[in-house]
Structure formats: C-alpha cells, structure tokens
Protein backbone atom coordinates (compact mmCIF):
# COMPACT_ATOMS: atom_id res chain seq x y z
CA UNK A 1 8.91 -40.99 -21.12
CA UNK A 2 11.39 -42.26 -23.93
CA UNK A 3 11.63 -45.95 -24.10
CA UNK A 4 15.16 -45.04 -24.23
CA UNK A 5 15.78 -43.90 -20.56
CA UNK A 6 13.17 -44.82 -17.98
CA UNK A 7 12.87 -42.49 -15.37
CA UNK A 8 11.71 -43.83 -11.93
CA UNK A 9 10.66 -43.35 -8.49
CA UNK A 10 11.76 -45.51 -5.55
CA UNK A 11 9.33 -45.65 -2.22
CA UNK A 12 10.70 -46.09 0.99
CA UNK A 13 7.56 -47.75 3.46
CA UNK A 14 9.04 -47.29 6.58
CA UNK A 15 6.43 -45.90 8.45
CA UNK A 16 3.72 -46.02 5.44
CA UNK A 17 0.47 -48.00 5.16
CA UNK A 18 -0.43 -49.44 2.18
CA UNK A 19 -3.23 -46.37 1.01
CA UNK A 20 -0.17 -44.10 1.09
CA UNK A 21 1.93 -46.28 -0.80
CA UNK A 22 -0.64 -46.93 -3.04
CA UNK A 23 -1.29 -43.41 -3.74
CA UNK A 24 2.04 -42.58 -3.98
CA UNK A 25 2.30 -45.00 -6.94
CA UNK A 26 -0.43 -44.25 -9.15
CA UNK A 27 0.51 -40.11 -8.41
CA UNK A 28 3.67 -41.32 -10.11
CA UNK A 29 2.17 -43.59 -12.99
CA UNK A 30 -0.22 -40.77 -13.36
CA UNK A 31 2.53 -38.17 -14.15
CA UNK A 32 4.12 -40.24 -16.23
CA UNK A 33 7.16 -41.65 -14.82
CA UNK A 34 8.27 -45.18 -15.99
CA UNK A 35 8.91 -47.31 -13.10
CA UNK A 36 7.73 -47.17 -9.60
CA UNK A 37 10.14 -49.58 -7.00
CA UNK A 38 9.45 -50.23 -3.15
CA UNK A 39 12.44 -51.44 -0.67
CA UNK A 40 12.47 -54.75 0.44
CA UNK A 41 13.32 -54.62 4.48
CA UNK A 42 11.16 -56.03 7.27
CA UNK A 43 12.59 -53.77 10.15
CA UNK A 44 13.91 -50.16 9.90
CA UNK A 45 17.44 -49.48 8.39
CA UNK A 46 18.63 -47.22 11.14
CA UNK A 47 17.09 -48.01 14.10
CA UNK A 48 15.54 -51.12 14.09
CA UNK A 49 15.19 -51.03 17.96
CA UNK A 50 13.29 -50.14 20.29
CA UNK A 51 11.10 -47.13 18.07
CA UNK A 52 11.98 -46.87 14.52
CA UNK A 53 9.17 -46.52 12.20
CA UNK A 54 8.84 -49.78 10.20
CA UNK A 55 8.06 -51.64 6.84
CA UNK A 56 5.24 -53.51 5.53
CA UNK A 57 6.52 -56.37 3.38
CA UNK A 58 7.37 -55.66 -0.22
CA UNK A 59 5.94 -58.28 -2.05
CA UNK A 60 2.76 -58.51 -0.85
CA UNK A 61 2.37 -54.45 -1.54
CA UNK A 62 4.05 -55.33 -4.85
CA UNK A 63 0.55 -57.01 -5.43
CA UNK A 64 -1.75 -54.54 -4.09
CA UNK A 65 -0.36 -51.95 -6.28
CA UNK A 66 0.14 -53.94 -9.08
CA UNK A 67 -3.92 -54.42 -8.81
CA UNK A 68 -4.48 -51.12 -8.65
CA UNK A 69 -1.90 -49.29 -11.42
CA UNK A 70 -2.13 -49.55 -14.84
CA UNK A 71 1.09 -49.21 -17.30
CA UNK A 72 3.87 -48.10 -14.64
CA UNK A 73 6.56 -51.01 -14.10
CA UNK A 74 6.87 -52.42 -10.69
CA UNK A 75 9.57 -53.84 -8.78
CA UNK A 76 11.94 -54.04 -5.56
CA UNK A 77 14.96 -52.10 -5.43
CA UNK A 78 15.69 -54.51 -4.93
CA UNK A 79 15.01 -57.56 -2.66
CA UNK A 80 17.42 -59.70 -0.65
CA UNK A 81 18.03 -63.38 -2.10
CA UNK A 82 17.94 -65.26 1.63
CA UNK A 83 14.78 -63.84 2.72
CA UNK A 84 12.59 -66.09 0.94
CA UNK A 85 13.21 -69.79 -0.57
CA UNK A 86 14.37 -68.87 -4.60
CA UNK A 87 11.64 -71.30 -5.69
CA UNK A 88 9.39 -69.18 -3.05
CA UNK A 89 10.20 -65.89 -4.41
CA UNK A 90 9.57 -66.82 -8.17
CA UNK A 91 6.82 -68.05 -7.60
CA UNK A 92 5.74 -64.75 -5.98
CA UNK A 93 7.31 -62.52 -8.57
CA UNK A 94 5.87 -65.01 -11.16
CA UNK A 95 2.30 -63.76 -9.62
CA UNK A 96 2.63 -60.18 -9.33
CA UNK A 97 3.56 -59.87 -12.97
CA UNK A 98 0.45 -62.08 -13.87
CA UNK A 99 -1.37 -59.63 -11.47
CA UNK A 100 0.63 -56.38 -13.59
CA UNK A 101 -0.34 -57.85 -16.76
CA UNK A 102 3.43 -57.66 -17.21
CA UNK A 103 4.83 -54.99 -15.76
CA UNK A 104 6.95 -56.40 -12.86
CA UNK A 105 10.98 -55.84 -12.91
CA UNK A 106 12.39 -58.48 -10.66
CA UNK A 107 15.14 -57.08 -8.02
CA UNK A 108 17.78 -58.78 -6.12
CA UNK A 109 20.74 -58.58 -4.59
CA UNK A 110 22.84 -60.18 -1.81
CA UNK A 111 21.23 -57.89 1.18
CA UNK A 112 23.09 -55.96 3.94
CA UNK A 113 20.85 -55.65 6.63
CA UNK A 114 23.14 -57.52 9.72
CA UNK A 115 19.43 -57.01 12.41
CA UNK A 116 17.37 -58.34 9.73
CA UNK A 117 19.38 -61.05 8.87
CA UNK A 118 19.62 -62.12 12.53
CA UNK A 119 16.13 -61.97 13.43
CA UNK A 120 14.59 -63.31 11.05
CA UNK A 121 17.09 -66.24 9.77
CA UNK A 122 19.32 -66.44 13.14
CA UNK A 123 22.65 -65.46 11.50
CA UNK A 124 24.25 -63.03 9.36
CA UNK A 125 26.62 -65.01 6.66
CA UNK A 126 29.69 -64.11 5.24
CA UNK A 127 29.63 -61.63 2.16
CA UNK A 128 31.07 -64.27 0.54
CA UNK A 129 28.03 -67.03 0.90
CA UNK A 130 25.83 -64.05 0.26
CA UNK A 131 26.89 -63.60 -3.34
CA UNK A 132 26.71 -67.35 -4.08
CA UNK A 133 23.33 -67.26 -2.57
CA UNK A 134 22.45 -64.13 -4.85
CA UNK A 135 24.30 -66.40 -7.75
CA UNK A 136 22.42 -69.38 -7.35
CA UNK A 137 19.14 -67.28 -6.56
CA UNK A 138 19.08 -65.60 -9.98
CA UNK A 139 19.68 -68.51 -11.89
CA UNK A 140 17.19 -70.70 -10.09
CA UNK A 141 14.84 -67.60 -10.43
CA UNK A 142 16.06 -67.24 -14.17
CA UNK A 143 14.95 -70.70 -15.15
CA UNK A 144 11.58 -70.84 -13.44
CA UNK A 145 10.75 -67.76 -15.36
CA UNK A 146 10.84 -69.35 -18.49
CA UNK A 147 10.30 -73.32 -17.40
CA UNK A 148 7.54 -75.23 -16.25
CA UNK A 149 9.65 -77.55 -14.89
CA UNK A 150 13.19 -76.70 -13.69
CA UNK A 151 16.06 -78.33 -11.33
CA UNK A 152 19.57 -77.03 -10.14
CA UNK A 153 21.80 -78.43 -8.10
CA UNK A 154 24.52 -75.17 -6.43
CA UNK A 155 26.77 -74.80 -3.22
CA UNK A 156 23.41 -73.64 -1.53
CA UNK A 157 20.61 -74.55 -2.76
CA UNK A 158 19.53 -77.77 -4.35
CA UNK A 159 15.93 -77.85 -6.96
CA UNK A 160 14.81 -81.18 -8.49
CA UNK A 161 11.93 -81.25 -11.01
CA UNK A 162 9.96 -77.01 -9.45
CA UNK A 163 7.15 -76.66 -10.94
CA UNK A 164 6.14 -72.96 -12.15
CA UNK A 165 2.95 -72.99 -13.45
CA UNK A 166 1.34 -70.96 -15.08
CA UNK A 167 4.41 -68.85 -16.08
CA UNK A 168 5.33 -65.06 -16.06
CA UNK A 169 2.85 -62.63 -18.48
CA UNK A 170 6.51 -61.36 -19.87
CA UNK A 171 8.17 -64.11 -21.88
CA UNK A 172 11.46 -62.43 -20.81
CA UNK A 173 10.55 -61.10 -17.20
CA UNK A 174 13.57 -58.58 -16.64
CA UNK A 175 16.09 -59.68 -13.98
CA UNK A 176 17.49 -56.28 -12.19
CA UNK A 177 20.52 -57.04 -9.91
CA UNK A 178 21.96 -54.67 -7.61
CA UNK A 179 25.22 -53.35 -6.71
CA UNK A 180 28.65 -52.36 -7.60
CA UNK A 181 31.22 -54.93 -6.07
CA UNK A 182 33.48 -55.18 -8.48
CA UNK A 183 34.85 -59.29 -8.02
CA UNK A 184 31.80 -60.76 -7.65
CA UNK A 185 28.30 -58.23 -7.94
CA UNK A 186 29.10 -56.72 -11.32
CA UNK A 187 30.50 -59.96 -12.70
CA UNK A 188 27.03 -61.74 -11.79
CA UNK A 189 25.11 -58.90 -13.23
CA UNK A 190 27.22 -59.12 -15.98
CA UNK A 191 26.10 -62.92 -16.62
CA UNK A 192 22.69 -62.95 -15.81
CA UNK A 193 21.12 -59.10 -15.17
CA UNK A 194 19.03 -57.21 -17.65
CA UNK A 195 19.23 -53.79 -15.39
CA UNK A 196 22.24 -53.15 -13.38
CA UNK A 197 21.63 -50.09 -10.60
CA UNK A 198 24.22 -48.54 -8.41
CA UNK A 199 24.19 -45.72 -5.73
CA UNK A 200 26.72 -43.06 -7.46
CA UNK A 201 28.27 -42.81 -3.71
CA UNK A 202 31.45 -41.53 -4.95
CA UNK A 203 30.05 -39.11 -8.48
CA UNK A 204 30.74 -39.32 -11.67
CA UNK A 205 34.41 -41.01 -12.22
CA UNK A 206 33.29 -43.78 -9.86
CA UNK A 207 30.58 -44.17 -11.74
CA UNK A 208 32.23 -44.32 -15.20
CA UNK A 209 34.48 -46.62 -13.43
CA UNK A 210 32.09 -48.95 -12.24
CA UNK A 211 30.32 -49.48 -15.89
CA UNK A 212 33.69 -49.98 -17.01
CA UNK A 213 34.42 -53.10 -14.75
CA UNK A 214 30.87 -54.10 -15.74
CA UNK A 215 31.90 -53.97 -19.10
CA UNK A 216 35.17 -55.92 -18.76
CA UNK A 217 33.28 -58.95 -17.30
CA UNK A 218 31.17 -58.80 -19.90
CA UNK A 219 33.62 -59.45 -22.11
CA UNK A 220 34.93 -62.00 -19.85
CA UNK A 221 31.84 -64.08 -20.01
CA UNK A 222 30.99 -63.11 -23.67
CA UNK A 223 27.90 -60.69 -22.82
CA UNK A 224 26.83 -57.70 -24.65
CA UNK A 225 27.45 -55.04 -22.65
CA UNK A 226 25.27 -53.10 -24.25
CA UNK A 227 22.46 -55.20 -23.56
CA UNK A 228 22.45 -54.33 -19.74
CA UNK A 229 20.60 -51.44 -18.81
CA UNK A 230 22.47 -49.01 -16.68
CA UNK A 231 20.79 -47.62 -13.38
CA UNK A 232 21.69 -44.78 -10.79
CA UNK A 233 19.89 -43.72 -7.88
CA UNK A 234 19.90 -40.51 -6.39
CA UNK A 235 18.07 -38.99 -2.88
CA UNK A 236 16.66 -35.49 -4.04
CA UNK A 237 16.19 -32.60 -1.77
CA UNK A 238 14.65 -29.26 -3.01
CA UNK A 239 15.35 -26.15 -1.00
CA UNK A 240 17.87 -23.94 0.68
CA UNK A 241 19.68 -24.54 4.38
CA UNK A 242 16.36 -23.59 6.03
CA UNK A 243 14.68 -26.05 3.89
CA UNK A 244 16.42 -28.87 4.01
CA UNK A 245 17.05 -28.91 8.01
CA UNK A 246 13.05 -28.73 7.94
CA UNK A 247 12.78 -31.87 5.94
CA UNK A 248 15.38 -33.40 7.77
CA UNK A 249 13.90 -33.08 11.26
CA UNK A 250 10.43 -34.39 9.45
CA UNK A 251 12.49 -37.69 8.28
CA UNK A 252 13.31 -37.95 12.07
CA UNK A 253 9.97 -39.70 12.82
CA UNK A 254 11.11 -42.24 10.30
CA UNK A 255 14.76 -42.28 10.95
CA UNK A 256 14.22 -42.70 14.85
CA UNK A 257 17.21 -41.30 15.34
CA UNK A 258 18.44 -37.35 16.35
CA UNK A 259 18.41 -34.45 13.73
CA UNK A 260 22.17 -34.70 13.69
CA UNK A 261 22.20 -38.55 13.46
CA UNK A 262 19.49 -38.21 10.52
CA UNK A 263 21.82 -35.20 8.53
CA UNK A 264 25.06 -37.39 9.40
CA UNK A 265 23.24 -40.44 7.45
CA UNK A 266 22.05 -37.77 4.31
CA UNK A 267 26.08 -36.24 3.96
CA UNK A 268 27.22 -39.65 4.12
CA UNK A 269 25.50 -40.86 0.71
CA UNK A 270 27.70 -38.33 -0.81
CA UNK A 271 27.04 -37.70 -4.34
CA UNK A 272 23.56 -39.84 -3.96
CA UNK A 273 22.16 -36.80 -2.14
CA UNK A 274 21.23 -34.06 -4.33
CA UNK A 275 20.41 -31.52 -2.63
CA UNK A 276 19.48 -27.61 -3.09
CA UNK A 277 17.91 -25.57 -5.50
CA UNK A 278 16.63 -26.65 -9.02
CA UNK A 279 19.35 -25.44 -10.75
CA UNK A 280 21.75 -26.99 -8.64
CA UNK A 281 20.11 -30.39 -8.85
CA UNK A 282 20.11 -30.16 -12.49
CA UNK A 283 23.84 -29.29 -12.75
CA UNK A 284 24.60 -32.02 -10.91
CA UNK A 285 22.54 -34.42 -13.59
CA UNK A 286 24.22 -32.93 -16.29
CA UNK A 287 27.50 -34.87 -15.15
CA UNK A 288 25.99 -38.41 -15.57
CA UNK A 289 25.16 -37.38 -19.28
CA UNK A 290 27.33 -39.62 -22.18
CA UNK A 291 28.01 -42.27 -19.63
CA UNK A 292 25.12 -44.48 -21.54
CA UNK A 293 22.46 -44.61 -18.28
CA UNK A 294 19.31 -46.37 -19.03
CA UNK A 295 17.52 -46.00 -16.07
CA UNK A 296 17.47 -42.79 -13.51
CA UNK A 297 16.08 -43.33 -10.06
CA UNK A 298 14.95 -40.61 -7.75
CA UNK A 299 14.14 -40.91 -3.89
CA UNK A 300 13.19 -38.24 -0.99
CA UNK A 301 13.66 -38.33 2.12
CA UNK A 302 9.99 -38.11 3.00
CA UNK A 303 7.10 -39.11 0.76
CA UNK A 304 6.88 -36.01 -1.55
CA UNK A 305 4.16 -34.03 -2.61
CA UNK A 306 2.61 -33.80 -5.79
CA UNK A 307 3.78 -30.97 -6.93
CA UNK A 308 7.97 -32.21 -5.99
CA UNK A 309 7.56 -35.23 -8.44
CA UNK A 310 6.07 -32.52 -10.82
CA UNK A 311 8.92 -30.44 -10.19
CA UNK A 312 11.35 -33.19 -11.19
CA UNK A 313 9.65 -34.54 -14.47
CA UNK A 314 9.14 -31.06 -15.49
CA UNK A 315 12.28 -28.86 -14.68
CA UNK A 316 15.10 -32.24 -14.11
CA UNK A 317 13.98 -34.34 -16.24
CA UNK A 318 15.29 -33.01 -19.49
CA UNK A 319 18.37 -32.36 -18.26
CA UNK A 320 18.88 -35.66 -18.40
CA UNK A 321 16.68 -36.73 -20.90
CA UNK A 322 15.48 -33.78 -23.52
C-alpha cells in the first residue's frame, strides 16, 4: 500500500492458538496490507468468568509471528502500561523488533480491563494513576529505546542507571498511544506518540473533533501536529440481516455470552461497526476522507476468511485510499 496511509488488520486471540494467529498474519502480509496488530488482554473482555473463550499473551505471539512474517509491521493495539514493569516491557518490545528486523510498532495505553486488573495485580487504580502510569511508561519506554543506559525518577515509577542492550533494529522505534481522552490521553500522545488511534464511537464530527483537541495540545507543548500519524479503527461486517445474525451467533463461542448480549455489544460500538453490504461499507469510509488519517484499521468479529480481507483491499480500500 502507499507509504502514505497504512492500511491494517487488528487480531483478536480470544479463543485462537498461535497456528491460527499465525496464519492469519502472514494471509494478511501476503495480500499486502501494512500492519498486522494483536490485543493485549490475558482474560476475555466480556465474560471473563466462568466460560469465555480466552487469550494467549500478546507479546510472546508478537515474537512467534514476528519469526515467521516478513515485511508486515507488528504491534499491540495496543498494550496496557501496568501489566508488565516499563523496563520489562522495553526490553521485550526491544526484542521483538530485533526478531522483525524492524518492523515492530510499540502500543500502549492506560488499559480498562477492571477483572484483569484485579486478578492479576490485586486492584484496579484510579483513571487518574492510570494515565500517569501510561505517562511515565512511555517516557521510560521512550528513553530505553534509544539509550543504553537510562534513569527516571516519576510519581510511579523510579529507574536508576537500566541497561538496554543491544538496542531496537529501528533507530526511532515508533511509539503508538491509544485513546481519545481529551485532558490527559491526547495531550500525552500529543508529547510523546508517533501514531495516535481512536475508535470513531461517535462518526465523523467526533472524530474531526478529537484530532482537533490533539492538535491544540500540540500546540500547547510545541509539537508538530502533523508529525503524528492519525489512526481509526473500525469492526467490519459484510452481509445483509440474515448474514450478519449468522456471524453474530458464530462470535457467541467467543463472546460467551447470548446472541442478544453479543448484538447489544456490536450496536453499542456505534459508528465502529460497519456493517452491511459493500457499498454501504464504502459509503461509510468515504466520510473519514480530508480529515488527514494515516492509518485505517479493520477488525471482524470472527477471524475472516481469505477471500473477506480480499474483499476489503480490493473493493474498500480505494475508497479510502485510490
């Protein structure tokens, strides 16, 4: 695709081993989308208990499938600052993109998850200490990317003398942070992010509004706006009524929830859900054109076949991108 606009995929693993994940990636690098991205959760988003279907970890399927794919950029979309130690987590991002050869984009954000952050750290904090976390997170991150040697000393977390060695393939290993708050999220992202992605929950205007909060803290802190690449992500669904209740009672054995619960979740993403014929789909797109996105994202609500991801670099693609 154009180096202007990357066009991506994003993989949920709920209920995925790593061969179908795998596959799933190099189908996509193979038809020649830009970036492939994986979720970061350890537990199912819906129903985490007793039967949901669940996730293997992302960053250790980060480097399986950044051994096994060739050119496609890797990532999370994006991973949660407090699940790892920062120094922890670049150092693992600082291996996958050795393992990529260069390819990795590095996700974060302040996470969401209230079960996850329970079980598996004993306590869900305020958003408040989230962002700082997320704050303090990228900048740690930031500076081992580039430094042998690094310290920091935050609200949270305190580094003396890290040691990253050796460092990242990329010399600038892009930082991607996630989310549309508009205090805090988008003025971090506005210091420190080389990709900013939101979920277009509420369409278009809220979209255009969002980049232009984005672009007033960059002014704020003296950043180039244009300098931050602009993501959306949208959940695509090809097919009529019939159709789409047929996909939606297969996403049930993921979901772990009822058919109603499942289509309840799917209205309530709003304008993320794209759903209907081809033409539809495309009109849609043709919306987000002019507001300067660099980066589209597309998800389904089951793994898709082949010949959907054809479907979408073929026939939706140049809407959005001729």
């Amino acid at each position: 695709m154009s180096d202007d606009v990357w066009i991506g995929i994003h993989a949920s693993q709920e209920g995925c081993n790593f061969e179908d994940i795998n596959q799933y990636c190099l189908t996509t690098e193979k038809l020649g989308y830009d970036t492939f991205t994986v979720m970061d959760h350890f537990m199912n988003q819906f129903k985490p208990y007793p039967k949901g279907a669940h996730s293997i970890e992302a960053w250790t399927l980060l480097g399986g499938i950044a051994a096994t794919s060739n050119k496609i950029k890797l990532g999370t979309l994006v991973s949660c600052y407090a699940y790892r130690p920062p120094t922890v987590m670049a150092k693992m991002a600082t291996t996958v993109d050795i393992i990529s050869k260069g390819r990795l984009i590095f996700g974060i954000g302040a996470g969401w998850h209230k079960g996850e952050f329970e079980g598996y750290l004993g306590r869900y904090p305020p958003s408040s200490e989230r962002l700082t976390g997320l704050e303090e997170t990228v900048r740690i991150c930031k500076n081992m990317f580039t430094q042998e040697l690094s310290s920091f000393n935050g609200r949270l977390y305190e580094v003396k003398n890290v040691l990253n060695s050796p460092l990242p393939v990329q010399k600038h290993l892009p930082i991607l942070i996630a989310g549309g708050g508009e205090k805090r999220t988008l003025k971090i992202a506005a210091k420190y992010a080389d990709i900013n992605h939101i979920f277009p929950w509420g369409g278009v205007e809220v979209t255009k509004h969002k980049f232009s909060v984005l672009r007033k803290h960059c002014e704020t802190v003296g950043r180039d706006y244009e300098e931050i690449r602009k993501g959306v992500g949208f959940v695509v669904t090809f097919g009529d009524k019939s159709e789409i209740t047929d996909q939606l009672k297969q996403a049930i054995s993921i979901t772990g929830l009822s058919l109603e619960e499942t289509r309840r979740i799917n209205e309530g993403y709003g304008k993320v859900w794209l759903k209907g014929s081809v033409s539809d789909i495309c009109e849609e797109l043709s919306r987000y054109k002019g507001l300067g996105i660099g980066w589209y994202v597309f998800m389904f609500m089951n793994t898709p076949s082949e010949d959907e991801l054809e479907l979408v670099m073929n026939e939706v693609i140049p809407i959005i991108n001729p």
